[in-house]
N, C-alpha and C. Protein backbone atom coordinates (compact mmCIF):
# COMPACT_ATOMS: atom_id res chain seq x y z
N UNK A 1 96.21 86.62 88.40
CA UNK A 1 97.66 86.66 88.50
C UNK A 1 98.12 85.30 89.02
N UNK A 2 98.89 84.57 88.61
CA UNK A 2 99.92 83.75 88.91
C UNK A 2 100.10 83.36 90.10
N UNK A 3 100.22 82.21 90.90
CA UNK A 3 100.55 81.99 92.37
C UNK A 3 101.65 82.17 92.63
N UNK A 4 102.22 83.73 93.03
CA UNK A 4 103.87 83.37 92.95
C UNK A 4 103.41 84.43 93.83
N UNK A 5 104.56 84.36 95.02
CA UNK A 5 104.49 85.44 96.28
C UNK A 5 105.41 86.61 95.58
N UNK A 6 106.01 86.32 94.46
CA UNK A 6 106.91 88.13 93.60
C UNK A 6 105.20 88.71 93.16
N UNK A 7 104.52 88.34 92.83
CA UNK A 7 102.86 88.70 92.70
C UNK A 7 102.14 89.61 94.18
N UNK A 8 102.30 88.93 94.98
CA UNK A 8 101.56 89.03 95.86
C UNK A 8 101.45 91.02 96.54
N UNK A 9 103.14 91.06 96.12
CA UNK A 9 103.25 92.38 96.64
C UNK A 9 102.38 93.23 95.58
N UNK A 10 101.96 92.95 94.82
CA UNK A 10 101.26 94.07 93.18
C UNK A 10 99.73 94.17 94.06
N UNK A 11 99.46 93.09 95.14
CA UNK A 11 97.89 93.05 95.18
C UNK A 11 97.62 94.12 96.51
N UNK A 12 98.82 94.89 96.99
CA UNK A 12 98.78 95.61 98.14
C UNK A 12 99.44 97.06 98.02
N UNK A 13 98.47 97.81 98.64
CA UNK A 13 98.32 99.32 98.53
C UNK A 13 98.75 99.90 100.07
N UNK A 14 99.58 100.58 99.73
CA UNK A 14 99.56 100.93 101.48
C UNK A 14 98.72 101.64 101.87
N UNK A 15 97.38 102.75 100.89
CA UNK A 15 96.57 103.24 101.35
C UNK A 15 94.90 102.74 101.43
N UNK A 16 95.13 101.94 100.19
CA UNK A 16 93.63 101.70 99.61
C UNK A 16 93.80 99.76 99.38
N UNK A 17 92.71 99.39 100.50
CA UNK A 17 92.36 97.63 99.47
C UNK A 17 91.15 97.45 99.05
N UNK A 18 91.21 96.52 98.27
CA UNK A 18 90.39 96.09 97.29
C UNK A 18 89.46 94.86 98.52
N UNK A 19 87.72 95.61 98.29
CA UNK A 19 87.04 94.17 99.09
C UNK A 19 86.24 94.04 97.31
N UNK A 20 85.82 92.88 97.73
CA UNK A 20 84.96 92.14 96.28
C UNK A 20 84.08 91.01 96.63
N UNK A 21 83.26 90.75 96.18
CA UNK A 21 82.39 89.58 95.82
C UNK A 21 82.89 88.54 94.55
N UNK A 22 82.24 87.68 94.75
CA UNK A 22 82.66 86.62 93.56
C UNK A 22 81.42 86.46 92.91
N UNK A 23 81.27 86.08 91.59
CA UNK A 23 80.29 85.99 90.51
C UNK A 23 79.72 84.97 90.94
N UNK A 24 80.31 83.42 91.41
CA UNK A 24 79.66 82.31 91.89
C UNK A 24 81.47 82.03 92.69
N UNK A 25 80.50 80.54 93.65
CA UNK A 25 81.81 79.97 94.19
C UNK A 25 82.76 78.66 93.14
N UNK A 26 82.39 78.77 92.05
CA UNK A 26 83.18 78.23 90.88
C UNK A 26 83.49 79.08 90.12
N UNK A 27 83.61 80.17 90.66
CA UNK A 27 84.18 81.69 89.26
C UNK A 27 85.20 82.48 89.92
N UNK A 28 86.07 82.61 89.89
CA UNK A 28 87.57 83.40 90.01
C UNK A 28 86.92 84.74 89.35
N UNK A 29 85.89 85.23 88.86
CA UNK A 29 85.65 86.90 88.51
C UNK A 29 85.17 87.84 89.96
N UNK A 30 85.81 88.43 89.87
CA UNK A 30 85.38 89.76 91.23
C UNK A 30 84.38 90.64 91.04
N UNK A 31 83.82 90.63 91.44
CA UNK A 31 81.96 91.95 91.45
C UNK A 31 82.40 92.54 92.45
N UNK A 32 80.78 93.51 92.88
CA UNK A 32 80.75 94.47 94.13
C UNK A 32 82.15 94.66 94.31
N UNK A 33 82.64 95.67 93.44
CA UNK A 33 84.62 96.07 93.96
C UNK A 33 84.04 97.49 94.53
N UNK A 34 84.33 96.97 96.08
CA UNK A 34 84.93 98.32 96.89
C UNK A 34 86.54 98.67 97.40
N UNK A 35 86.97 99.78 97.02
CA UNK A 35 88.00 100.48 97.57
C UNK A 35 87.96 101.22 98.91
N UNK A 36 88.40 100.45 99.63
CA UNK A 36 88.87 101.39 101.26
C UNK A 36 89.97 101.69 101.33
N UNK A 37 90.00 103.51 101.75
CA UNK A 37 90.70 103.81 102.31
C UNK A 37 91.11 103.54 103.82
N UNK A 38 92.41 102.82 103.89
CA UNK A 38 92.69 102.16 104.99
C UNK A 38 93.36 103.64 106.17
N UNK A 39 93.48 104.79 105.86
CA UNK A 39 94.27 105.43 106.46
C UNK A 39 92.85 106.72 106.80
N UNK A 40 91.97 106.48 105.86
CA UNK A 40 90.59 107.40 106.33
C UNK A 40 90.90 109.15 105.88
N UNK A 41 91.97 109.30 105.22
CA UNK A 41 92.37 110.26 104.59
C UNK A 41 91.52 110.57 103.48
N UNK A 42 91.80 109.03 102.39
CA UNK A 42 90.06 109.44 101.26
C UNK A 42 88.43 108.60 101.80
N UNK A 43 87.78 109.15 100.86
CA UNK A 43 86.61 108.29 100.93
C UNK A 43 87.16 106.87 100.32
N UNK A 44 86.12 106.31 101.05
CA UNK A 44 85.72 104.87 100.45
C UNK A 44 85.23 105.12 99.36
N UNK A 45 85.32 104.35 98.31
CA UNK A 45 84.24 104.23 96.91
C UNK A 45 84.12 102.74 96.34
N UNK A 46 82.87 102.71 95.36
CA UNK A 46 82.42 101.49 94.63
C UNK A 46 82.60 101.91 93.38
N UNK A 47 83.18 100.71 93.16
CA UNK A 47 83.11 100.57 91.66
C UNK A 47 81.82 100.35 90.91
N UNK A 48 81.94 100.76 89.68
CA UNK A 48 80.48 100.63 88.62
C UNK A 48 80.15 98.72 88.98
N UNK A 49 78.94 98.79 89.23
CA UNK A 49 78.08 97.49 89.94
C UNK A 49 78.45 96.56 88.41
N UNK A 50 78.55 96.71 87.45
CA UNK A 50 78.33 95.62 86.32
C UNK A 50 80.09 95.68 86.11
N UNK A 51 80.62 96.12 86.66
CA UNK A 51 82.13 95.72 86.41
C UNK A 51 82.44 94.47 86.96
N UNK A 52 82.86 93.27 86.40
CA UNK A 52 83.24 92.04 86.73
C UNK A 52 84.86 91.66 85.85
N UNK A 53 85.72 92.25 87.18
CA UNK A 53 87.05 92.15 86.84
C UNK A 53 87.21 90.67 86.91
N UNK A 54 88.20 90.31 86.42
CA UNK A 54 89.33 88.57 86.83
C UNK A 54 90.44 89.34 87.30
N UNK A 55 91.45 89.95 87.49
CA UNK A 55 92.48 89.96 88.07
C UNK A 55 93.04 91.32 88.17
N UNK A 56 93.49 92.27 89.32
CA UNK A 56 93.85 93.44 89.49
C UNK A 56 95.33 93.35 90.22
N UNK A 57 95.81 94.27 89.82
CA UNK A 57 97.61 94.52 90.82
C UNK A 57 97.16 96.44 90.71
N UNK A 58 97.90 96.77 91.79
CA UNK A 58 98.61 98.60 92.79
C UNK A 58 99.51 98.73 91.47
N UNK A 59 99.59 99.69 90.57
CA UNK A 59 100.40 100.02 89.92
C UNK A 59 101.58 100.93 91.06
N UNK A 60 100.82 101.30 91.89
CA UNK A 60 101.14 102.42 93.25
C UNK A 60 100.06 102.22 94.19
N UNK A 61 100.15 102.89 95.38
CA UNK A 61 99.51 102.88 96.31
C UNK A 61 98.04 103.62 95.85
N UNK A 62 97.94 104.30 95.09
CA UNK A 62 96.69 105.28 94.64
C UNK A 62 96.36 104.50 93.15
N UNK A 63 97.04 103.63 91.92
CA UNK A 63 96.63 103.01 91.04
C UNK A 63 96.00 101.69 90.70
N UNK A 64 94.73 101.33 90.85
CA UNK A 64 94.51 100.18 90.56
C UNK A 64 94.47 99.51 89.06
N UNK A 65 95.38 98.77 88.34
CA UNK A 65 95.13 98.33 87.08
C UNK A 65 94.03 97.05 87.23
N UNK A 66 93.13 96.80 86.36
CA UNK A 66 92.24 95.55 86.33
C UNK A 66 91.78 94.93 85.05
N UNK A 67 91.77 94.11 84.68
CA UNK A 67 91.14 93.84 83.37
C UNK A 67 89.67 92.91 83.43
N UNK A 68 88.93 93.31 82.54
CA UNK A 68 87.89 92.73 82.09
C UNK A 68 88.08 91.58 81.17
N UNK A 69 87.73 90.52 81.12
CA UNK A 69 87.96 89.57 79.81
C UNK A 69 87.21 90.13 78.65
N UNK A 70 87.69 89.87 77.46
CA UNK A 70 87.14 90.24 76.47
C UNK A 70 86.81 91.31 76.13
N UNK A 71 87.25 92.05 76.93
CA UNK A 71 86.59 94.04 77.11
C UNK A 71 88.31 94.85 77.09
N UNK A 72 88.83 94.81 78.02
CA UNK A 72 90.60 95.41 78.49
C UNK A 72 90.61 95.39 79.39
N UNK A 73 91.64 96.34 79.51
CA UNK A 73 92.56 96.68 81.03
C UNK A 73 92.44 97.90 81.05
N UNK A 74 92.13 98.32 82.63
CA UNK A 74 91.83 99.73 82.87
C UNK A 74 92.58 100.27 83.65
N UNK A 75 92.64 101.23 84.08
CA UNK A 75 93.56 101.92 85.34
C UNK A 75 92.65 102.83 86.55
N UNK A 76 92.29 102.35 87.55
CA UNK A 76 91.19 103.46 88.09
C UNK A 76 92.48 104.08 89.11
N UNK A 77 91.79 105.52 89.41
CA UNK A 77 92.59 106.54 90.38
C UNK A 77 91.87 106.74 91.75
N UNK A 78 92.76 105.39 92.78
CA UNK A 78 91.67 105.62 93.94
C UNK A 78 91.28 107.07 94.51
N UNK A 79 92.05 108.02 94.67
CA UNK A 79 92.03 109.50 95.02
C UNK A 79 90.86 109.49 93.99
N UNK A 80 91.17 110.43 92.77
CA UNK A 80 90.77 110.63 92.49
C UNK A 80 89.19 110.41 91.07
N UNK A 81 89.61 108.88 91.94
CA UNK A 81 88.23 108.11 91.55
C UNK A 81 87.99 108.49 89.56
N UNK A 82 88.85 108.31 88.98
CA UNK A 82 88.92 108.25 87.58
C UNK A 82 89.05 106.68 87.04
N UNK A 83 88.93 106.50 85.70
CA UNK A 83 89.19 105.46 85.40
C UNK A 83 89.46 105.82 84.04
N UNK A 84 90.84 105.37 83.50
CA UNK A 84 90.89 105.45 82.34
C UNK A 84 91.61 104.02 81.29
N UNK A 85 91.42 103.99 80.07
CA UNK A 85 91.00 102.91 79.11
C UNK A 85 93.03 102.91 78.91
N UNK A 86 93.35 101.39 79.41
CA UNK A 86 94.58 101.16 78.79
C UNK A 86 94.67 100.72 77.37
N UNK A 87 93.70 99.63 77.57
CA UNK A 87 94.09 98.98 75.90
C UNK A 87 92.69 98.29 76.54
N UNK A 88 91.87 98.34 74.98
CA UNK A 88 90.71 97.51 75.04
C UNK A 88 90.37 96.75 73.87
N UNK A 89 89.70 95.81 73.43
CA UNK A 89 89.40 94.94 72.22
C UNK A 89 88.55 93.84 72.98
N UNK A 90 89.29 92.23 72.18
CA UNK A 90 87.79 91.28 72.34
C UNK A 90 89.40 90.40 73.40
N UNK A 91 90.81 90.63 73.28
CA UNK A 91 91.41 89.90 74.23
C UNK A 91 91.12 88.86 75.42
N UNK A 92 91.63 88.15 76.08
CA UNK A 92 91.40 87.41 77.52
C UNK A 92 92.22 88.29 77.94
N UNK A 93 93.17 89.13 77.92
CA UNK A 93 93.89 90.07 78.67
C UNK A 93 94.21 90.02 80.28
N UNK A 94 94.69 88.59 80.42
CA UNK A 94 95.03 88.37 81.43
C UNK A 94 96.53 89.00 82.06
N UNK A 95 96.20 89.31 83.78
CA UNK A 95 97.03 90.07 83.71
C UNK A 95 98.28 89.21 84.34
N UNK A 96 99.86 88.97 84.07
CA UNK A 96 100.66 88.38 84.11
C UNK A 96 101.78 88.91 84.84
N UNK A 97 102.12 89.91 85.03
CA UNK A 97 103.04 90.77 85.81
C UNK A 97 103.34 92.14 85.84
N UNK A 98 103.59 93.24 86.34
CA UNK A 98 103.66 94.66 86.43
C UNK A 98 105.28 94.73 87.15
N UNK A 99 105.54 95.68 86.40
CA UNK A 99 106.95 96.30 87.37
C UNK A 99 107.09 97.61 87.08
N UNK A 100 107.05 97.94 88.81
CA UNK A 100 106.82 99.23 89.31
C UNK A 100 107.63 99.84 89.15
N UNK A 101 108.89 99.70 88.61
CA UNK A 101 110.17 100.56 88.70
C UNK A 101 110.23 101.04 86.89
N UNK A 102 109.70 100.42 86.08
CA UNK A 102 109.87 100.41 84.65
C UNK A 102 108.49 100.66 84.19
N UNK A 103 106.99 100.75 85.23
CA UNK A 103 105.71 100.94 84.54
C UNK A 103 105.82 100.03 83.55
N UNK A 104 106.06 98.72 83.71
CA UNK A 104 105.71 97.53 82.60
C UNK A 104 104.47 96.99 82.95
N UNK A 105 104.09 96.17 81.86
CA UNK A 105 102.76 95.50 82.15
C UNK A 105 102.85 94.61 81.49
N UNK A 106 102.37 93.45 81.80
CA UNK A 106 103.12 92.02 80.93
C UNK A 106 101.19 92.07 81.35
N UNK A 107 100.98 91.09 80.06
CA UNK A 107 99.38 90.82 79.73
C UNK A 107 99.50 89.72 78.69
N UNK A 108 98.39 88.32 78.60
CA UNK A 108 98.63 87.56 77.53
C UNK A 108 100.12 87.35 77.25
N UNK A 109 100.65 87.51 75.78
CA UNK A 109 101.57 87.52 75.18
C UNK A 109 102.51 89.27 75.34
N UNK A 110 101.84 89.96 75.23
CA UNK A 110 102.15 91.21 75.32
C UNK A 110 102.55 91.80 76.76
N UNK A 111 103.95 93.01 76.17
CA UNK A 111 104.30 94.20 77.27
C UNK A 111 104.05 95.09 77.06
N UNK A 112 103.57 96.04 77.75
CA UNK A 112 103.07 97.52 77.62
C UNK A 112 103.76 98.36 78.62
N UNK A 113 103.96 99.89 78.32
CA UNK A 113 104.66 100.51 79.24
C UNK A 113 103.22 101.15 79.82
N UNK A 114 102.87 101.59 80.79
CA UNK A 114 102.00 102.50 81.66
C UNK A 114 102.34 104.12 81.95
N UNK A 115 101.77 104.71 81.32
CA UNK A 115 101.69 106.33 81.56
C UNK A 115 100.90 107.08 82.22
N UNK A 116 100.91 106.92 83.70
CA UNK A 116 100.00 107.86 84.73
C UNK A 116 101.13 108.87 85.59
């Protein structure tokens, strides 16, 4: 995502954050993605070990959207620890902006509406 502090609020959950590893210290891709529950209400969980996101935003406090390069964009359900397939192909599907009030999703060139 973009260096812009209108960004910054997409990367924060009031229940659940995102810890991660980096692929190398010249790689902007995220590994080892754990979700904590900051309020101890849910479990903690890990993400699938070979998932190597580039860029995630809180669709909501319980939605994480993330994309894979060349793979898509996913939606995982911190509760209830689901993950389901937004749009997938061979894309860079970088992610560019979300708005929470309209479930938009700005990606690449493309907008998408979000249905959870």
């Amino acid at each position: 995502i973009a260096d812009d502090s209108s960004n910054e609020e997409l990367q924060f959950s009031n229940i659940f954050a995102v810890e991660y590893g980096r692929v190398s210290t010249e790689d902007e891709r995220k590994n080892n993605i754990n979700i904590r529950c900051k309020t101890g209400e849910y479990p903690d969980n890990t993400l699938d070990d070979t998932i190597i996101m580039n860029d995630y935003i809180w669709a909501d406090d319980s939605h994480l959207i993330y994309n894979i390069q060349g793979k898509g964009i996913y939606m995982y359900n911190a509760i209830t620890r689901q993950t389901s397939v937004i749009v997938e192909g061979t894309e860079t599907y970088k992610i560019k902006d979300y708005d929470r009030t309209t479930k938009t999703l700005q990606y690449d060139d493309t907008t998408i509406m979000i249905k959870f």
